[in-house]
PDB file of N, CA and C in Angstrom:
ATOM      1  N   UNK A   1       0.843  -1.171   0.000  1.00  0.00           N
ATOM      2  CA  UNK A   1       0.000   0.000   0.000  1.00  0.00           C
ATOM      3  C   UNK A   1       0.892   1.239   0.000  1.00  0.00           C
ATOM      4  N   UNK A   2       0.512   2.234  -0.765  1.00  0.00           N
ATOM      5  CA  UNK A   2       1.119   3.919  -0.990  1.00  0.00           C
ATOM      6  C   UNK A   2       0.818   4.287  -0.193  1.00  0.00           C
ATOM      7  N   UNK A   3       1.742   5.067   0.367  1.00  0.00           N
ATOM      8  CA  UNK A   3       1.599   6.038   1.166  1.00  0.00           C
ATOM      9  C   UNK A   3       1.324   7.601   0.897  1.00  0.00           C
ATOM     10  N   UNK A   4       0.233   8.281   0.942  1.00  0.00           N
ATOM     11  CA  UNK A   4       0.453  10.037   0.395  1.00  0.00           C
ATOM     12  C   UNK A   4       1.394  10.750   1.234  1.00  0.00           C
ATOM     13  N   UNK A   5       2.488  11.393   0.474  1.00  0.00           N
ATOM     14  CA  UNK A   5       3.359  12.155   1.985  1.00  0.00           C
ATOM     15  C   UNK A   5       2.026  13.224   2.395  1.00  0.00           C
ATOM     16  N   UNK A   6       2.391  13.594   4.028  1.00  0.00           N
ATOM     17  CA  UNK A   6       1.174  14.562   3.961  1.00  0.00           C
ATOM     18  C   UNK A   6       1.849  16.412   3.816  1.00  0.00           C
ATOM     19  N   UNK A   7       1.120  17.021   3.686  1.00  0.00           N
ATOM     20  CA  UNK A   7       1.488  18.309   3.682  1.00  0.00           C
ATOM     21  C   UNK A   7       1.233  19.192   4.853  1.00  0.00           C
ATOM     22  N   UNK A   8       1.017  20.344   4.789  1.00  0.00           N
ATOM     23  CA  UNK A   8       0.970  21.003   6.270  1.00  0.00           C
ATOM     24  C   UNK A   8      -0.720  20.593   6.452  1.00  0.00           C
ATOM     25  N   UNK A   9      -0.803  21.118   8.169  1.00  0.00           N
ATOM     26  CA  UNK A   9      -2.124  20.815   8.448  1.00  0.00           C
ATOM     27  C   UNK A   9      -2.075  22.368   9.390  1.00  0.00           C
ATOM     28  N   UNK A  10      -3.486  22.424   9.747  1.00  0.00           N
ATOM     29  CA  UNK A  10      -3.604  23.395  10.457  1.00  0.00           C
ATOM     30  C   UNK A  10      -5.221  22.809  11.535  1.00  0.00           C
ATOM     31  N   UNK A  11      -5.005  23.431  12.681  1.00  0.00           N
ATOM     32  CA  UNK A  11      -5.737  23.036  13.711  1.00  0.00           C
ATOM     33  C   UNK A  11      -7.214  24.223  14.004  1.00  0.00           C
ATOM     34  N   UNK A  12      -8.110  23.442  13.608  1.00  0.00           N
ATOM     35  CA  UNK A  12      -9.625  24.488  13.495  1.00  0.00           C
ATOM     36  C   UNK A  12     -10.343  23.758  14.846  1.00  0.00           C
ATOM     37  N   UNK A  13     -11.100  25.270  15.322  1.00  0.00           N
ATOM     38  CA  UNK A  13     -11.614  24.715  17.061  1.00  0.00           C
ATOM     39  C   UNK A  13     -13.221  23.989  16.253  1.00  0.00           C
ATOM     40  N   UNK A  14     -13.791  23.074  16.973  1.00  0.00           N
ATOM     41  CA  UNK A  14     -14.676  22.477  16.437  1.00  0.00           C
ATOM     42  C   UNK A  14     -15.914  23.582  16.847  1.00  0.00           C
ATOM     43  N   UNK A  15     -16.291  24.220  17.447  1.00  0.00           N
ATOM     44  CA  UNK A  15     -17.411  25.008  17.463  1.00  0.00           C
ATOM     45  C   UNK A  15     -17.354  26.285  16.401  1.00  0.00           C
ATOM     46  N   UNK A  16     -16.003  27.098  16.472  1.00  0.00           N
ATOM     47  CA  UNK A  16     -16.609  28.545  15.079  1.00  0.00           C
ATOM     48  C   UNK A  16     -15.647  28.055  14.448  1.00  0.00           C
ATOM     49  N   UNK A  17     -15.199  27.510  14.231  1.00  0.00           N
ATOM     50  CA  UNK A  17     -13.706  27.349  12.658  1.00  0.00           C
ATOM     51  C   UNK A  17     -13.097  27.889  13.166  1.00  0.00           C
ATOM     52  N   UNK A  18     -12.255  28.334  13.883  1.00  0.00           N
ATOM     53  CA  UNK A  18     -11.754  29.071  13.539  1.00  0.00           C
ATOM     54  C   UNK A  18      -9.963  28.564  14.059  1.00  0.00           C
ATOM     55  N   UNK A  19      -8.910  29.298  12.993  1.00  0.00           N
ATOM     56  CA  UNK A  19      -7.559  28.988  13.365  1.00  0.00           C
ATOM     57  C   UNK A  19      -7.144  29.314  14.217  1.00  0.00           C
ATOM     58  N   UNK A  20      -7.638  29.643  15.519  1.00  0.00           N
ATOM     59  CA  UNK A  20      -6.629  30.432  16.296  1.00  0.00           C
ATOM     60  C   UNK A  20      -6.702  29.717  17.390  1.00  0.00           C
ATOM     61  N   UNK A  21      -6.304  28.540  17.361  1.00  0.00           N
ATOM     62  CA  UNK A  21      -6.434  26.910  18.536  1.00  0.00           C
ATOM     63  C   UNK A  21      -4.563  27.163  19.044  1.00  0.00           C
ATOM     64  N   UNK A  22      -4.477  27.106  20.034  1.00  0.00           N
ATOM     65  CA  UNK A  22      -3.424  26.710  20.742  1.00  0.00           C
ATOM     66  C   UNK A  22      -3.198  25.949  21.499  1.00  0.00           C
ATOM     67  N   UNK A  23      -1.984  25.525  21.512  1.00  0.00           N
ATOM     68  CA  UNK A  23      -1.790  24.354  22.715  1.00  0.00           C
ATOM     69  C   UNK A  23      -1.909  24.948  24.157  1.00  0.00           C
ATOM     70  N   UNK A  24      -2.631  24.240  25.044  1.00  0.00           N
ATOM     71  CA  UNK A  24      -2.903  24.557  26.555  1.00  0.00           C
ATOM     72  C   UNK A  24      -2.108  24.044  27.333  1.00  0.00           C
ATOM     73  N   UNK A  25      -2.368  22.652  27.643  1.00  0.00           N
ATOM     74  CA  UNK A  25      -1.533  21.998  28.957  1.00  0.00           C
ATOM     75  C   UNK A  25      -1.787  20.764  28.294  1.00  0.00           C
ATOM     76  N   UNK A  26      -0.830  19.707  29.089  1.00  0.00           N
ATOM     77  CA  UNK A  26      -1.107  18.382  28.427  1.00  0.00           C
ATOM     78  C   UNK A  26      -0.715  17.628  30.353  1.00  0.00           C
ATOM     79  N   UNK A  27      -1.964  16.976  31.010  1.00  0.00           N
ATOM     80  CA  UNK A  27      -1.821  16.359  32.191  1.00  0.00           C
ATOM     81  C   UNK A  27      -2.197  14.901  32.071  1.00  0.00           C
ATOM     82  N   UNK A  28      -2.519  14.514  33.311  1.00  0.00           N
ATOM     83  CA  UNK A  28      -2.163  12.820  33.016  1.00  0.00           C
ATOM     84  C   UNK A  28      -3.796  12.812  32.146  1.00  0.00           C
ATOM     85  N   UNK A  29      -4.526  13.644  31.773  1.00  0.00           N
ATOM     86  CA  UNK A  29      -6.085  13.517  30.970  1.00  0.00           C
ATOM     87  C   UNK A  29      -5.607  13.646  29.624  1.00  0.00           C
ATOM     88  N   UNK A  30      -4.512  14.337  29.214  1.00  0.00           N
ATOM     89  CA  UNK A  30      -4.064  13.727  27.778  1.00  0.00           C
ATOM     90  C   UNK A  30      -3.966  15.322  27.382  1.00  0.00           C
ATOM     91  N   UNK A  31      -3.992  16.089  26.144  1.00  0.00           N
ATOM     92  CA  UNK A  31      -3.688  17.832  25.847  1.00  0.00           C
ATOM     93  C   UNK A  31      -4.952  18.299  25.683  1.00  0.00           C
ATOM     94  N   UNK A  32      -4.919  18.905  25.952  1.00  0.00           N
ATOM     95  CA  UNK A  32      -5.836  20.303  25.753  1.00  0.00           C
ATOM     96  C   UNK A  32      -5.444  21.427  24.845  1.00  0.00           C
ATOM     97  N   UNK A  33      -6.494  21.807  23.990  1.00  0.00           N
ATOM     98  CA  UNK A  33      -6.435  23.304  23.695  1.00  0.00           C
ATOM     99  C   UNK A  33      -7.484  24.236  24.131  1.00  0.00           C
ATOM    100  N   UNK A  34      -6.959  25.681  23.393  1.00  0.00           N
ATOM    101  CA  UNK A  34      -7.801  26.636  23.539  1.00  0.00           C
ATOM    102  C   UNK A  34      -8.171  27.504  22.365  1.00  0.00           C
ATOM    103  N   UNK A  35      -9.275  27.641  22.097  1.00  0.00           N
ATOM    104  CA  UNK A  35      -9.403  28.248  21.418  1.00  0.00           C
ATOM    105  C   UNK A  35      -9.591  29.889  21.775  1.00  0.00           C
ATOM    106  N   UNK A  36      -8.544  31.181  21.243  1.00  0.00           N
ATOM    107  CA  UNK A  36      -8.990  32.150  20.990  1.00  0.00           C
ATOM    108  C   UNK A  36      -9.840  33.122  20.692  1.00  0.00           C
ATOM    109  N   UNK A  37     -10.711  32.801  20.038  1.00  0.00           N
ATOM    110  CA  UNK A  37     -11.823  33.345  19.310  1.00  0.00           C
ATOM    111  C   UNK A  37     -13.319  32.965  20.354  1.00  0.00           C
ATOM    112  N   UNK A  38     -13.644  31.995  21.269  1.00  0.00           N
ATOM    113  CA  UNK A  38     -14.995  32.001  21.602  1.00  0.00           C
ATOM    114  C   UNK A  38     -14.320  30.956  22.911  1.00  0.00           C
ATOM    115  N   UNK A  39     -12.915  31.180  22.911  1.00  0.00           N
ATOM    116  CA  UNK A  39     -12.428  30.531  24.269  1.00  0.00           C
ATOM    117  C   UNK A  39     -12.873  29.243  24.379  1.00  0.00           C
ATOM    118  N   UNK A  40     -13.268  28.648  23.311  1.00  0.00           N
ATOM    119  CA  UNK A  40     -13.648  26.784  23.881  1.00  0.00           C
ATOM    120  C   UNK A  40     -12.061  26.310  24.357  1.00  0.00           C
ATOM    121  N   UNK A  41     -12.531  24.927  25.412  1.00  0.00           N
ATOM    122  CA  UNK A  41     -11.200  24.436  25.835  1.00  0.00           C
ATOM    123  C   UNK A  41     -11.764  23.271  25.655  1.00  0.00           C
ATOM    124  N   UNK A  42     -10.785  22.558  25.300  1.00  0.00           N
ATOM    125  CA  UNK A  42     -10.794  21.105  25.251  1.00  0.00           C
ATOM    126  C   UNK A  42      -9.777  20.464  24.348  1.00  0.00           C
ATOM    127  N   UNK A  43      -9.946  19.023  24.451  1.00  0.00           N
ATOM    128  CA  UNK A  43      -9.084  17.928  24.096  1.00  0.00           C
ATOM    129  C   UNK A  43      -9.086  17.438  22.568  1.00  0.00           C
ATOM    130  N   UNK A  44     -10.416  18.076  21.926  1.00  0.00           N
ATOM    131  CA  UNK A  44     -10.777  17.541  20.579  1.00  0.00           C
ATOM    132  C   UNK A  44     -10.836  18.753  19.895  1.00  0.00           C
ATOM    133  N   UNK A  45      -9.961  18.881  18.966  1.00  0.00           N
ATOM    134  CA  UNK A  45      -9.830  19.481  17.750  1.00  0.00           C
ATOM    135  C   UNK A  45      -9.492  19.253  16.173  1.00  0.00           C
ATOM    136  N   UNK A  46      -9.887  19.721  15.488  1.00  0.00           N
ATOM    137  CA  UNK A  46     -10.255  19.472  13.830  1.00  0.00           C
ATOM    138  C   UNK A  46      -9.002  19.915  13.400  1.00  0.00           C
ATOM    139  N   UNK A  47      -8.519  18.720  12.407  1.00  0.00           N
ATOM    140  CA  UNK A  47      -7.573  18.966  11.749  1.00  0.00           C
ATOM    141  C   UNK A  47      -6.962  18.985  10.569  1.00  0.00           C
ATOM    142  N   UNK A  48      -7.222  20.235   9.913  1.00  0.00           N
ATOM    143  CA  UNK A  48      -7.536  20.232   8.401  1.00  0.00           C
ATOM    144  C   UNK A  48      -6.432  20.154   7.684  1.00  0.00           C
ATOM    145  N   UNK A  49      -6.062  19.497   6.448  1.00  0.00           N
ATOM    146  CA  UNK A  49      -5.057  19.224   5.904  1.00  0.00           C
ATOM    147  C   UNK A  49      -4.913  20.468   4.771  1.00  0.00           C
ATOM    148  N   UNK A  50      -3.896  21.446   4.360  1.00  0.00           N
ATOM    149  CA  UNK A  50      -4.035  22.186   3.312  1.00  0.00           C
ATOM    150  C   UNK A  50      -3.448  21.926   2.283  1.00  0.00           C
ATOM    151  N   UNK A  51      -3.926  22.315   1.356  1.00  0.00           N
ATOM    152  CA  UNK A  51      -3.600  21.688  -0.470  1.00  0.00           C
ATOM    153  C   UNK A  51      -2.340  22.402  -0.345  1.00  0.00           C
ATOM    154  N   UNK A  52      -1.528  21.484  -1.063  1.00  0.00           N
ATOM    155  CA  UNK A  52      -0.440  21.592  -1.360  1.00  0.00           C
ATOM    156  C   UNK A  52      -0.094  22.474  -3.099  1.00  0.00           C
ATOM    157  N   UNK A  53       0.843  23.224  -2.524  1.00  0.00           N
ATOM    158  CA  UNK A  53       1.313  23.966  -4.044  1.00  0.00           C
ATOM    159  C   UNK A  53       1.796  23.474  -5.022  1.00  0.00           C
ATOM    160  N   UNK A  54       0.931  23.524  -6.350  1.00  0.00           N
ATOM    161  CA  UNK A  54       1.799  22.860  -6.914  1.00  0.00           C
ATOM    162  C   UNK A  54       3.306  23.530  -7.623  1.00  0.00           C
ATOM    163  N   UNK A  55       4.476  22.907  -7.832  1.00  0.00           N
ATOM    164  CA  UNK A  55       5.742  23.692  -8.068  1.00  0.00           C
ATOM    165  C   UNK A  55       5.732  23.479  -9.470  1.00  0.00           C
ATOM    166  N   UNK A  56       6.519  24.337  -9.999  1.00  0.00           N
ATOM    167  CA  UNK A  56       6.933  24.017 -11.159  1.00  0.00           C
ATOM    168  C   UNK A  56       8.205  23.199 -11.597  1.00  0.00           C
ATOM    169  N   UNK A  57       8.048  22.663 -12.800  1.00  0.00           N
ATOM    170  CA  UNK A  57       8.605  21.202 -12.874  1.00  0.00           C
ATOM    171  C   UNK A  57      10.402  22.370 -13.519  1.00  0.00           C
ATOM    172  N   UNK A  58      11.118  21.559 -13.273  1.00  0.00           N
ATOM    173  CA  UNK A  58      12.851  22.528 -13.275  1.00  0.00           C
ATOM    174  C   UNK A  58      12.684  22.602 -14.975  1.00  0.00           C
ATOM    175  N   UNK A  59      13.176  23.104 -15.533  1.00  0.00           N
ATOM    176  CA  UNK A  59      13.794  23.575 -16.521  1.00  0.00           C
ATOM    177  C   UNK A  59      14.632  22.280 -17.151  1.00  0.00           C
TER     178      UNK A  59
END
């Protein structure tokens, strides 16, 4: 089986979308974030993969 390499990802809070999730604390309950924008906290966050650029092929 192939493997896709993956590309960057970026971390969206599951209640408004939004990017501005940070890492909180990580205790013996496992990590936490926070979200910025509407302050949710918690352990479960969305993690969206972004399309990759395509390059141009060399000369």
């Amino acid at each position: 089986m192939r493997h896709r390499p993956r590309g960057k990802s970026v971390l969206r809070c599951p209640q408004c979308r939004s990017a501005h999730v940070v890492y909180d604390a990580a205790l013996i309950t496992g990590q936490r974030y926070h979200c910025l924008d509407c302050d949710y906290v918690g352990s479960f966050v969305l993690e969206e993969e972004l399309p990759r650029s395509v390059e141009p092929a060399p000369p």
